[in-house]
PDB file of N, CA and C in Angstrom:
ATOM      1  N   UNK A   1      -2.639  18.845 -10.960  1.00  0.00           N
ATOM      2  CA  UNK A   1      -3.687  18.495 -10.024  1.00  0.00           C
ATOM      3  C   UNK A   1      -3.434  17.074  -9.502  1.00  0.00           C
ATOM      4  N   UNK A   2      -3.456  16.867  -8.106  1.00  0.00           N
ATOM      5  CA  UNK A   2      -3.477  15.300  -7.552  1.00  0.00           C
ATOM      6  C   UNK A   2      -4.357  14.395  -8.130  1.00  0.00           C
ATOM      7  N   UNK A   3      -3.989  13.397  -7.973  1.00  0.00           N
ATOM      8  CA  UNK A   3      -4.883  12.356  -8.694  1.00  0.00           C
ATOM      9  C   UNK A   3      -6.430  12.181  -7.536  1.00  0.00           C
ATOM     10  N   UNK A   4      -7.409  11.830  -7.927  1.00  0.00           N
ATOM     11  CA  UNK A   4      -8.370  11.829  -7.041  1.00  0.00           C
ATOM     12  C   UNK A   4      -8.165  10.688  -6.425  1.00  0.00           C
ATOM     13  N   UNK A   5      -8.646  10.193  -5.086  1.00  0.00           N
ATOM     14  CA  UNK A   5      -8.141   8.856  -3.686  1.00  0.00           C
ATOM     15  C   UNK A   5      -9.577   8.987  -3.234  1.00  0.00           C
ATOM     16  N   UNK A   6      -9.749   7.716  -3.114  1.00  0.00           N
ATOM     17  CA  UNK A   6     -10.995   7.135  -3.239  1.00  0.00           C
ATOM     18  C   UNK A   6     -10.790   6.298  -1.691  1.00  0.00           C
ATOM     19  N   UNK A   7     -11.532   5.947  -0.709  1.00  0.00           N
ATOM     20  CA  UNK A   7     -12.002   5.228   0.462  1.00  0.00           C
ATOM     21  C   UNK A   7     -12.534   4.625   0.605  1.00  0.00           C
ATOM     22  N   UNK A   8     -11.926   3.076   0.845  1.00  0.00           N
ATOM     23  CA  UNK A   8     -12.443   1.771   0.605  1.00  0.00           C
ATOM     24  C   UNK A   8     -12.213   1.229   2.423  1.00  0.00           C
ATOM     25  N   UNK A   9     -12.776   0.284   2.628  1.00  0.00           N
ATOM     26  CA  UNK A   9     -12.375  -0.856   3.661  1.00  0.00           C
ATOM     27  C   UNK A   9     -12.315  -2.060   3.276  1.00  0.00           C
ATOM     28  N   UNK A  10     -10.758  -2.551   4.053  1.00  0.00           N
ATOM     29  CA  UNK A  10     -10.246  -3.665   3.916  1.00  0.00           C
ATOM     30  C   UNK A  10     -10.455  -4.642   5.311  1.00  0.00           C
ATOM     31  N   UNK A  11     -10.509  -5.352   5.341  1.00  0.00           N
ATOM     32  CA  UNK A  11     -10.042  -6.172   6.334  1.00  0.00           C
ATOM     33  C   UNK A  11      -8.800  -7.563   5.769  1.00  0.00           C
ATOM     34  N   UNK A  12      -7.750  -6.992   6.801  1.00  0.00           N
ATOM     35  CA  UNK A  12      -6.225  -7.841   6.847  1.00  0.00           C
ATOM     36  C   UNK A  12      -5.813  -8.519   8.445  1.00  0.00           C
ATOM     37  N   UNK A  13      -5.052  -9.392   7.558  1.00  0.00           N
ATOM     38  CA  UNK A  13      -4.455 -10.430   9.185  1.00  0.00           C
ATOM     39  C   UNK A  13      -3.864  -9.406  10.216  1.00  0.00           C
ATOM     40  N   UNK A  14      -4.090  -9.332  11.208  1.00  0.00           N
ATOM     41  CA  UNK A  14      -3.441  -8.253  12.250  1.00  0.00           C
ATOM     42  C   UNK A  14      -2.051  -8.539  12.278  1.00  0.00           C
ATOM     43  N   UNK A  15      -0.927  -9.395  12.343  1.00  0.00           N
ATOM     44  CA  UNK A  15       0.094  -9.759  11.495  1.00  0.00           C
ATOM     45  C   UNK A  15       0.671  -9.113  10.887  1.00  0.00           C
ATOM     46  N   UNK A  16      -0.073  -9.375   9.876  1.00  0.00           N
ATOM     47  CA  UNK A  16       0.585  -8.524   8.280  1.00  0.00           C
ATOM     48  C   UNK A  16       0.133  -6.749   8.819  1.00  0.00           C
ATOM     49  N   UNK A  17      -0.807  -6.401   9.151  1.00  0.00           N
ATOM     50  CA  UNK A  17      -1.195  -4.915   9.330  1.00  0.00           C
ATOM     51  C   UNK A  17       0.366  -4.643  10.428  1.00  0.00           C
ATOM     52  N   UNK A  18       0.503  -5.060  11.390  1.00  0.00           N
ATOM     53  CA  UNK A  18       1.981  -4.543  12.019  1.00  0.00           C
ATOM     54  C   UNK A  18       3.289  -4.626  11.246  1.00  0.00           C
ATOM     55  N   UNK A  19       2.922  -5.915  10.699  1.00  0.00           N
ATOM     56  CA  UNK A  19       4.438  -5.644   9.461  1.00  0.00           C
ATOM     57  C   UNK A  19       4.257  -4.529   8.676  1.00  0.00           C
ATOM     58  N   UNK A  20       3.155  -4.115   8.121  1.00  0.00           N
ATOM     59  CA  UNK A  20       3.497  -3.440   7.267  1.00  0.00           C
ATOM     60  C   UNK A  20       3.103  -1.649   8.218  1.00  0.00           C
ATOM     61  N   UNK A  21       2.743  -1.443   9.324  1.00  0.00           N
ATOM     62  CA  UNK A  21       3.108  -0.574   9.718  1.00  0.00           C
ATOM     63  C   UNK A  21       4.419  -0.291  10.344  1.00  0.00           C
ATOM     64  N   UNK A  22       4.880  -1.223  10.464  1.00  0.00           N
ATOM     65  CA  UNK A  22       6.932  -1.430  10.973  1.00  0.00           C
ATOM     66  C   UNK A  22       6.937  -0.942   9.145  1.00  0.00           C
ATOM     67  N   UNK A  23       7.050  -1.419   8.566  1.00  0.00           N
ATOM     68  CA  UNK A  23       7.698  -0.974   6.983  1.00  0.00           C
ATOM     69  C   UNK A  23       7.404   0.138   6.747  1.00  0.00           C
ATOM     70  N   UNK A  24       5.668   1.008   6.938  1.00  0.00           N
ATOM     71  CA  UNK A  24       5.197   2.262   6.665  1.00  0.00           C
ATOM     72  C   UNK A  24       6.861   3.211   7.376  1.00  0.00           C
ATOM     73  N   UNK A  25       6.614   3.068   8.536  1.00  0.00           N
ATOM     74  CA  UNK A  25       7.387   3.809   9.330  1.00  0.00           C
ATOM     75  C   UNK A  25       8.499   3.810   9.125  1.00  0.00           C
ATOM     76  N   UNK A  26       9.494   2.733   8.928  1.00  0.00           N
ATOM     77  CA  UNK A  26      10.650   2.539   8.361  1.00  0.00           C
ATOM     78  C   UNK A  26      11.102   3.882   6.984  1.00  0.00           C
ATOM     79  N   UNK A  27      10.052   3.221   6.326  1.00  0.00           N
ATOM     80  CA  UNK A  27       9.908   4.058   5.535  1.00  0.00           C
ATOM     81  C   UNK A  27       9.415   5.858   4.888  1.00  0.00           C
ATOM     82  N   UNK A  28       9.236   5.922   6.591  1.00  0.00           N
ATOM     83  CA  UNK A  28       8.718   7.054   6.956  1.00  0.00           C
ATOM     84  C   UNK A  28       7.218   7.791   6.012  1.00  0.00           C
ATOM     85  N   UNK A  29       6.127   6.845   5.690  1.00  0.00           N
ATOM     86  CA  UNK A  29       4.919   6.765   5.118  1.00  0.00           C
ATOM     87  C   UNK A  29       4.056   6.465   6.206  1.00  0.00           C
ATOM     88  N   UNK A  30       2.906   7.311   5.855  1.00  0.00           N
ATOM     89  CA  UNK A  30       1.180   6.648   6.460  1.00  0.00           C
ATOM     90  C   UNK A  30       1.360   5.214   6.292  1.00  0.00           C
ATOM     91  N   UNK A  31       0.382   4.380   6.635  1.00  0.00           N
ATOM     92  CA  UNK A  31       0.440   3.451   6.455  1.00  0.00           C
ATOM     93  C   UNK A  31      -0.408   3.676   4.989  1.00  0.00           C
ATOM     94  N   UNK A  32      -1.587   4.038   5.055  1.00  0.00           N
ATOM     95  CA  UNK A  32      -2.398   4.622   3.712  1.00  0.00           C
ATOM     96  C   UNK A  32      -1.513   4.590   2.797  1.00  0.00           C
ATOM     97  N   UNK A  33      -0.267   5.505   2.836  1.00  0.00           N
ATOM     98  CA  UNK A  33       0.632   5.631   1.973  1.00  0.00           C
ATOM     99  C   UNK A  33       1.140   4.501   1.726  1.00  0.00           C
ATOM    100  N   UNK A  34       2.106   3.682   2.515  1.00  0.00           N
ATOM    101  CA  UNK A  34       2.408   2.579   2.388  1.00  0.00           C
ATOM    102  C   UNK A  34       1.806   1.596   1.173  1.00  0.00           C
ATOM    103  N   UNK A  35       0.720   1.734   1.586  1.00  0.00           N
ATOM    104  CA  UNK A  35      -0.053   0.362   0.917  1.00  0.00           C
ATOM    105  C   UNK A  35      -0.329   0.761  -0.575  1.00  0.00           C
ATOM    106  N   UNK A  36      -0.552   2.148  -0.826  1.00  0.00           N
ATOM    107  CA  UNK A  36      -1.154   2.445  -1.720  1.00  0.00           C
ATOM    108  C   UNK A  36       0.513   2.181  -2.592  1.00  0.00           C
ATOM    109  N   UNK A  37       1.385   2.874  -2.050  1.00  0.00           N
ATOM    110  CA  UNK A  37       3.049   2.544  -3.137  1.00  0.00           C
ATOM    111  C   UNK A  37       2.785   0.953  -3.361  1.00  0.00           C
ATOM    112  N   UNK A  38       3.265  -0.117  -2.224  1.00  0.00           N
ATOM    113  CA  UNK A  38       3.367  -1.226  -2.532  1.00  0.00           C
ATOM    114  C   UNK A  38       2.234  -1.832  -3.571  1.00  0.00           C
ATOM    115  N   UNK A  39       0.933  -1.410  -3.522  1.00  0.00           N
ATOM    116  CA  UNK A  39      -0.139  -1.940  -4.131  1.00  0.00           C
ATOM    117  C   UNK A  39      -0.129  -1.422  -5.862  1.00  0.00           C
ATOM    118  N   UNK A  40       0.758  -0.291  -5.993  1.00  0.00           N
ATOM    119  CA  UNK A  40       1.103   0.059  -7.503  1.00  0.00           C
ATOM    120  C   UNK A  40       2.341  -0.308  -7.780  1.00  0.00           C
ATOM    121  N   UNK A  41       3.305  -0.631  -6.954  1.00  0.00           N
ATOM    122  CA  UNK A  41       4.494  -1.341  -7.493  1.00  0.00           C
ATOM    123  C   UNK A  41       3.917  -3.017  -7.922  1.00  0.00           C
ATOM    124  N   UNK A  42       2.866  -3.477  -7.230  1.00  0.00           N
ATOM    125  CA  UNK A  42       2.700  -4.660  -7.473  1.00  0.00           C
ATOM    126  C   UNK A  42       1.759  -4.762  -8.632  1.00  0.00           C
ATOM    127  N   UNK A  43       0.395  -3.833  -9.251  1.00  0.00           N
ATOM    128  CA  UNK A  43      -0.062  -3.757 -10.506  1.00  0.00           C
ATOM    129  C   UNK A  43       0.872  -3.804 -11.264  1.00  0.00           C
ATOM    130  N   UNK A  44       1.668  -2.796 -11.695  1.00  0.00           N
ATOM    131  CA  UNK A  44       2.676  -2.350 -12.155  1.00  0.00           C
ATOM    132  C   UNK A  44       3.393  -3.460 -12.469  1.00  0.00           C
ATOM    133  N   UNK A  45       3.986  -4.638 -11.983  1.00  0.00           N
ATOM    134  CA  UNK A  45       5.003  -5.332 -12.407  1.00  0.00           C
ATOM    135  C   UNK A  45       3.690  -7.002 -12.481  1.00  0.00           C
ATOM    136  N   UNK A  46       2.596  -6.942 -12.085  1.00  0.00           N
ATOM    137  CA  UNK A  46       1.557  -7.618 -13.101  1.00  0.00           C
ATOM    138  C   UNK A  46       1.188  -7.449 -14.570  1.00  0.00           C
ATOM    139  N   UNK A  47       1.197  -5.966 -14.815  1.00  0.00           N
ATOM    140  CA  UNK A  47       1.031  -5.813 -16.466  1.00  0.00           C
ATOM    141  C   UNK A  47       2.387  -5.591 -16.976  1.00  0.00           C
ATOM    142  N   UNK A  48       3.590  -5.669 -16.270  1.00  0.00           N
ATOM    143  CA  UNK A  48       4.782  -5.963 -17.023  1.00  0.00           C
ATOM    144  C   UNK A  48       4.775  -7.498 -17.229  1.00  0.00           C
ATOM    145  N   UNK A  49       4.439  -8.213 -16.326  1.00  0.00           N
ATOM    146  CA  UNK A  49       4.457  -9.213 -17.268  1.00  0.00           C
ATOM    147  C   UNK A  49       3.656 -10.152 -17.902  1.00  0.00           C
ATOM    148  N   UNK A  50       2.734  -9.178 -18.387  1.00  0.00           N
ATOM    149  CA  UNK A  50       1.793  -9.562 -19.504  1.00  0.00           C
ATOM    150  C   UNK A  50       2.183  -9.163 -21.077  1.00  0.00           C
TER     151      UNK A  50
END
C-alpha cells in the first residue's frame, strides 16, 4: 500500500521555485515530486548525522 501524502502550503522565493522546477524536469518529476525526494534525502542525511 502507498504511503499516505498529506497537503500542506508553502510559500518559497520565486527564484528558488524555477530552479527547482528546471531540476523537477530535468529530472523528469512533478515538481511535488521533486521536493518531496530532495526534502527526504535531506531528513535522511540530518539523522545520519546525529
Amino acid at each position: 500500500m502507498k504511503p499516505l501524502k498529506e497537503k500542506i502550503s508553502v510559500t518559497l522565493d520565486s527564484d528558488l521555485v524555477g530552479e527547482l522546477k528546471d531540476m523537477a524536469e530535468a529530472d523528469d518529476r512533478s515538481l511535488s515530486q521533486y521536493i518531496n525526494l530532495i526534502l527526504r534525502k535531506y531528513v535522511k542525511a540530518q539523522k545520519d548525522e546525529q
